[in-house]
Every structure is written in C-alpha cells, then in structure tokens.
Protein backbone atom coordinates (compact mmCIF):
# COMPACT_ATOMS: atom_id res chain seq x y z
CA UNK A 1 14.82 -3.30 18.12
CA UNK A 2 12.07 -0.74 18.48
CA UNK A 3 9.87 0.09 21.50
CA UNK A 4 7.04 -1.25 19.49
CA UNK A 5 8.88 -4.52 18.55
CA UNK A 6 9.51 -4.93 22.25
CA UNK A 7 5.93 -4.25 23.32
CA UNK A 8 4.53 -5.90 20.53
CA UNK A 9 6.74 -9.48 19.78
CA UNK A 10 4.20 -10.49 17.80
CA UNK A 11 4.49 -7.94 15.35
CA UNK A 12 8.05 -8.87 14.88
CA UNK A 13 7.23 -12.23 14.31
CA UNK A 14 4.28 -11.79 11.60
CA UNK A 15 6.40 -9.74 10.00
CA UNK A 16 9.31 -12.03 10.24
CA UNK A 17 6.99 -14.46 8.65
CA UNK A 18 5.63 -12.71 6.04
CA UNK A 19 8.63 -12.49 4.81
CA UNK A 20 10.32 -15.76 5.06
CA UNK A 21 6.90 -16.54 3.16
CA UNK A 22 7.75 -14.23 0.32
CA UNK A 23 11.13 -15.21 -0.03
CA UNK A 24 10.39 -18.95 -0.22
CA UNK A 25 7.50 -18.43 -2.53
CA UNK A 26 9.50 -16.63 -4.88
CA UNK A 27 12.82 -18.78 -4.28
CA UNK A 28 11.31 -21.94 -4.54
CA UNK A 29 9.82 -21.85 -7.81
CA UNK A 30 13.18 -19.96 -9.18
CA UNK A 31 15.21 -22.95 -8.03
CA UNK A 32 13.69 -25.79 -9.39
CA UNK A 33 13.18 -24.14 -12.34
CA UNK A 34 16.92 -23.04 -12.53
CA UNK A 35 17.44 -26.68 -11.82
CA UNK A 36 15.45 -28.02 -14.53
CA UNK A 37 17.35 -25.27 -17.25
CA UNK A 38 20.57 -26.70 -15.94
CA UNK A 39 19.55 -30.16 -16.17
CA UNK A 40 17.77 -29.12 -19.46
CA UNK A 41 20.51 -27.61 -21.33
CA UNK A 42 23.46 -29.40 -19.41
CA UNK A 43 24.96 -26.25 -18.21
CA UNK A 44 24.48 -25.66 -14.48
CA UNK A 45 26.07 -22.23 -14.36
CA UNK A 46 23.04 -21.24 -16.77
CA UNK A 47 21.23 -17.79 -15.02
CA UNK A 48 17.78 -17.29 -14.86
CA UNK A 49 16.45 -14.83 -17.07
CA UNK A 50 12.46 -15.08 -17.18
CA UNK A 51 10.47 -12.72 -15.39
CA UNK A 52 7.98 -13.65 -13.02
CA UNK A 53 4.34 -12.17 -13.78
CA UNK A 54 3.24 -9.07 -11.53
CA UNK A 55 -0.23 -11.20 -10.48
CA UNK A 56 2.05 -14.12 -8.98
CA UNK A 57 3.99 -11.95 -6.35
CA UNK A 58 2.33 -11.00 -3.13
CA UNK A 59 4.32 -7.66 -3.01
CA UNK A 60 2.63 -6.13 -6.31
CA UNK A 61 0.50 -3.42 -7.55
CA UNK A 62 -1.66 -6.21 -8.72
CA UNK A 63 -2.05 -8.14 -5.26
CA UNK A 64 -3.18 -4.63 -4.09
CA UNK A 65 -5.59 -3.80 -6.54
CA UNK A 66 -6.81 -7.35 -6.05
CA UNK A 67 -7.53 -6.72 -2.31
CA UNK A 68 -8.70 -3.13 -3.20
CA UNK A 69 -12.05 -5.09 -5.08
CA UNK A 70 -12.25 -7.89 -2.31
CA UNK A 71 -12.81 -4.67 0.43
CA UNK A 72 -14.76 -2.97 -1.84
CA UNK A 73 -17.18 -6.16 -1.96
CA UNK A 74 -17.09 -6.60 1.47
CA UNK A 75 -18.27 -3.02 1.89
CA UNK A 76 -20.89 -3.14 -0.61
CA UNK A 77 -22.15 -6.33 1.75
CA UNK A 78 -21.58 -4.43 4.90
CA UNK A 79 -18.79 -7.16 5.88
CA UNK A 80 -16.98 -4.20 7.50
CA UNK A 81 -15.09 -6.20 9.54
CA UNK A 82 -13.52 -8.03 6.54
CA UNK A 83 -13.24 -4.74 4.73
CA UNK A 84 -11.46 -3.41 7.73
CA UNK A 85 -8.85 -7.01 7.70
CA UNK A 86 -8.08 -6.28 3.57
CA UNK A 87 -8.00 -2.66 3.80
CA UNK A 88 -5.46 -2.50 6.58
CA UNK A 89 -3.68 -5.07 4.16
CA UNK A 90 -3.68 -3.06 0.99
CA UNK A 91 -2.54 0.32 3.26
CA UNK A 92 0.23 -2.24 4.60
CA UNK A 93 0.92 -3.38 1.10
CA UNK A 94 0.86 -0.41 -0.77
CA UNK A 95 3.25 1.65 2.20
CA UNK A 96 5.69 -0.40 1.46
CA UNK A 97 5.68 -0.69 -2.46
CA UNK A 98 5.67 2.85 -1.91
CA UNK A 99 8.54 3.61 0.01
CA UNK A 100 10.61 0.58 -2.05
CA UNK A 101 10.02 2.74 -5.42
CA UNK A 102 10.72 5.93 -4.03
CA UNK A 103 14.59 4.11 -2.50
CA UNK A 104 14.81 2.74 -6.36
CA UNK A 105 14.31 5.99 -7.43
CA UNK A 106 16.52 7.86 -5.41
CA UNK A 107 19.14 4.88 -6.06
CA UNK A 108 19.01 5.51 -9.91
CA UNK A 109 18.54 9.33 -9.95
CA UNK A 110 21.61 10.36 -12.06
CA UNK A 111 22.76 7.27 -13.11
CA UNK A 112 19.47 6.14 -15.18
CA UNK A 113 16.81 8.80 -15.24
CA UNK A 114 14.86 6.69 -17.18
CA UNK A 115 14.72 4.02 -14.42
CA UNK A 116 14.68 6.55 -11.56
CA UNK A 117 11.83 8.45 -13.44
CA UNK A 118 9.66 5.33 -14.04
CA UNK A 119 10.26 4.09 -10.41
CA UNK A 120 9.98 7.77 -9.18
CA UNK A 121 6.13 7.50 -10.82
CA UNK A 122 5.13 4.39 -9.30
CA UNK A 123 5.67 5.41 -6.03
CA UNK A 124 3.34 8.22 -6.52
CA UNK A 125 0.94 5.56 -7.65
CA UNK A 126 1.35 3.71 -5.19
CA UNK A 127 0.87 6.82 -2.34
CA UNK A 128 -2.19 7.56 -4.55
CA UNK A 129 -3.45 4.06 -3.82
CA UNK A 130 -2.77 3.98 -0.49
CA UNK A 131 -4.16 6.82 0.10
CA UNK A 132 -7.31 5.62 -1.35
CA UNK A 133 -7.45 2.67 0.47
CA UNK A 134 -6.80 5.00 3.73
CA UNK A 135 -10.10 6.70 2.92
CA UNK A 136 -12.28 3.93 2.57
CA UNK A 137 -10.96 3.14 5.78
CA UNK A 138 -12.00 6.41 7.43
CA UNK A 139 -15.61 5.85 6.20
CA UNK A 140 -16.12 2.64 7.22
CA UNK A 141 -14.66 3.83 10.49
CA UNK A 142 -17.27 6.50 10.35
CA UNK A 143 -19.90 4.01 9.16
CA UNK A 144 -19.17 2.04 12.52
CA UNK A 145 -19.70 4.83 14.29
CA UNK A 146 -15.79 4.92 15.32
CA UNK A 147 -14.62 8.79 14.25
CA UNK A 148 -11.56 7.86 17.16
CA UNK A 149 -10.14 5.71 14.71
CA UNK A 150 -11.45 7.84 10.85
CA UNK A 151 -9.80 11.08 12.27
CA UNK A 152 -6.33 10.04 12.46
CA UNK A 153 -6.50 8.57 8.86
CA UNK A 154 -8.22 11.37 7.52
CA UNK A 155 -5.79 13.78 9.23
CA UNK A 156 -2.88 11.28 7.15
CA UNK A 157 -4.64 11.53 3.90
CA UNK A 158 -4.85 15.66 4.31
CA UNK A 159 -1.08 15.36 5.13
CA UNK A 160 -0.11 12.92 2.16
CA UNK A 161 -2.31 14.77 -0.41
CA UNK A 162 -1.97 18.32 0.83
CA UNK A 163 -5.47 20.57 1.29
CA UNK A 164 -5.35 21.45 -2.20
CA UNK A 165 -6.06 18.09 -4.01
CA UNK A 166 -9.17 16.18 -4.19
CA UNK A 167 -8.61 13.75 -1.80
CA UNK A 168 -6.87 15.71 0.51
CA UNK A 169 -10.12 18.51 0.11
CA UNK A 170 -12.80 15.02 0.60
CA UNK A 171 -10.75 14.45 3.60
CA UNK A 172 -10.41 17.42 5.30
CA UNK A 173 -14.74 17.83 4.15
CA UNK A 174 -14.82 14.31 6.37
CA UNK A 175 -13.16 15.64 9.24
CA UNK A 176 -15.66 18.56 9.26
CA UNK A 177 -18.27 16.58 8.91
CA UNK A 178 -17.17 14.91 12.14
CA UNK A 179 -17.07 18.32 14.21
CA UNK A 180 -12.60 17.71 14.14
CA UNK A 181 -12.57 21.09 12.35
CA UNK A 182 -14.86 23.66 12.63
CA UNK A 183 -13.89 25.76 8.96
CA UNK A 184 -15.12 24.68 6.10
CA UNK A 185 -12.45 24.11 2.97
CA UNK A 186 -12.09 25.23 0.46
CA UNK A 187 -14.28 28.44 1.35
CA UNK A 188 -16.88 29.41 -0.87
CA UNK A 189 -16.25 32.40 -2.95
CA UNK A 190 -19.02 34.63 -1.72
CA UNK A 191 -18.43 34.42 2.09
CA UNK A 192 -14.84 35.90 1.28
C-alpha cells in the first residue's frame, strides 16, 4: 500500500469500486449472453466470440471523447466546476488507456509488430488526448483565477509534449503569461 492509499482510504476505495463496476458491467452482460449461446445451441463449452462495441465500455477512447464534449459544454456555459469534475475524469481516463497501450505494446514488440505498432499508436493518441484535456484544465484554472493549480499542469503538458511541439510551445506561452517564466519561447528571430 502506498503513502497516499494510507492517507487517502478513500481513494483506495473509489478506485476499488470503479473497478468492481467495470468488471461486472462487462461480465454480466458476457455471461448471460454466454448462457443463452449455450442454452441456444446446446453446447455449454461454446466460447464467446462477439466483440463488445468501443461506445459501451467505460474504459474507451470513445467514453473519453464523450466527456471531452460534455466539459467542453460546460465551459462554453461557464459550469467550470462541472468542467473541472469531467475533465479530471477524461485526464484520469485517458492516463490510464494510455499507459495500458503502451504495456500492450511493449508486450507484443517482437512477437507481432503489427499489434505492438497499432497499440504503440494509440497510446500516443491517447497522451495526445490527455494532454489536451490537461490544458483545458490549466485555463479554466486560470479562468478561476487559480494559476496554483494551472502551473503544475502546464509544467506536465511542457514535459509530456516537449518545448518544441505546439502544445508543449501554448503551454509553456501560458506559463509566461502567468509571470512562472520570465523568457519568452520560442524567441523571435530578430531579438537573436
């Protein structure tokens, strides 16, 4: 157990049921319907092979895109503190698709490239997302008039995206903005 599972208890026990949630969600459904092919086709050693749909699982790109538009409307409302609730979800969410695509990946690299390539991608999508979701964070942080709680985000995103990319540049432009930093980036070519 962790100093912040002993601090917090709570937090081990939402996250405990979270995923006692998940699992019976998704091994509910897959049980009665395995029972219904047995019955069905008189065979109960019969294996389920239908795919559940992306939208019906919780732990999904789709789920996170799905809260991605219901912070975005509560931001467009100024509903920040809902926008805070689903963003903090998504982050959640997408930090842990993440990191499961990137172990898939690593898990398959030189055994399927094919499969360690395609899971190797959506983990990048994934960090991309979260990412995203990080930043609209930050600003409504900032729009709060909180930059205690935008800097350390920002300060993630710069580290996740690196300087040099767009996000990471609009990030590192936020925390100068907010005094953090006091050199601009990138520089502008004439005052080199």
């Amino acid at each position: 157990m962790t100093n912040s599972t002993m601090l917090y208890p709570h937090m081990l026990i939402n996250r405990l049921s979270f995923w006692v949630a998940l699992t019976l969600a998704i091994a509910l459904p897959t049980t009665a319907q395995a029972q219904d092919n047995a019955a069905s086709s008189g065979n109960s050693n019969s294996q389920i092979t239908e795919v559940l749909p992306q939208s019906s699982i919780l732990l999904s790109i789709e789920s996170s895109e799905r809260l991605m538009q219901e912070a975005e409307a509560a931001i467009a409302v100024q509903d920040y503190p809902t926008a805070i609730a689903k963003l903090q979800e998504v982050r959640q969410l997408l930090g842990q698709l993440s990191g499961f695509y990137r172990d898939l990946s690593e898990l398959f690299t030189g055994i399927d490239n094919r499969i360690s390539d395609s899971h190797r991608e959506k983990a990048l999508a994934t960090a991309q997302m979260r990412d995203e979701a990080t930043f609209q964070l930050a600003l409504v942080h900032r729009a709060q008039n909180q930059p205690e709680l935008a800097v350390p985000l920002l300060i993630e995103i710069v580290r996740s995206q690196q300087p040099t990319r767009n996000l990471g540049q609009r990030a590192y432009q936020q925390l100068f903005e907010l005094g953090f930093v006091d050199a601009p980036y990138p520089r502008n070519q004439a005052s080199e």
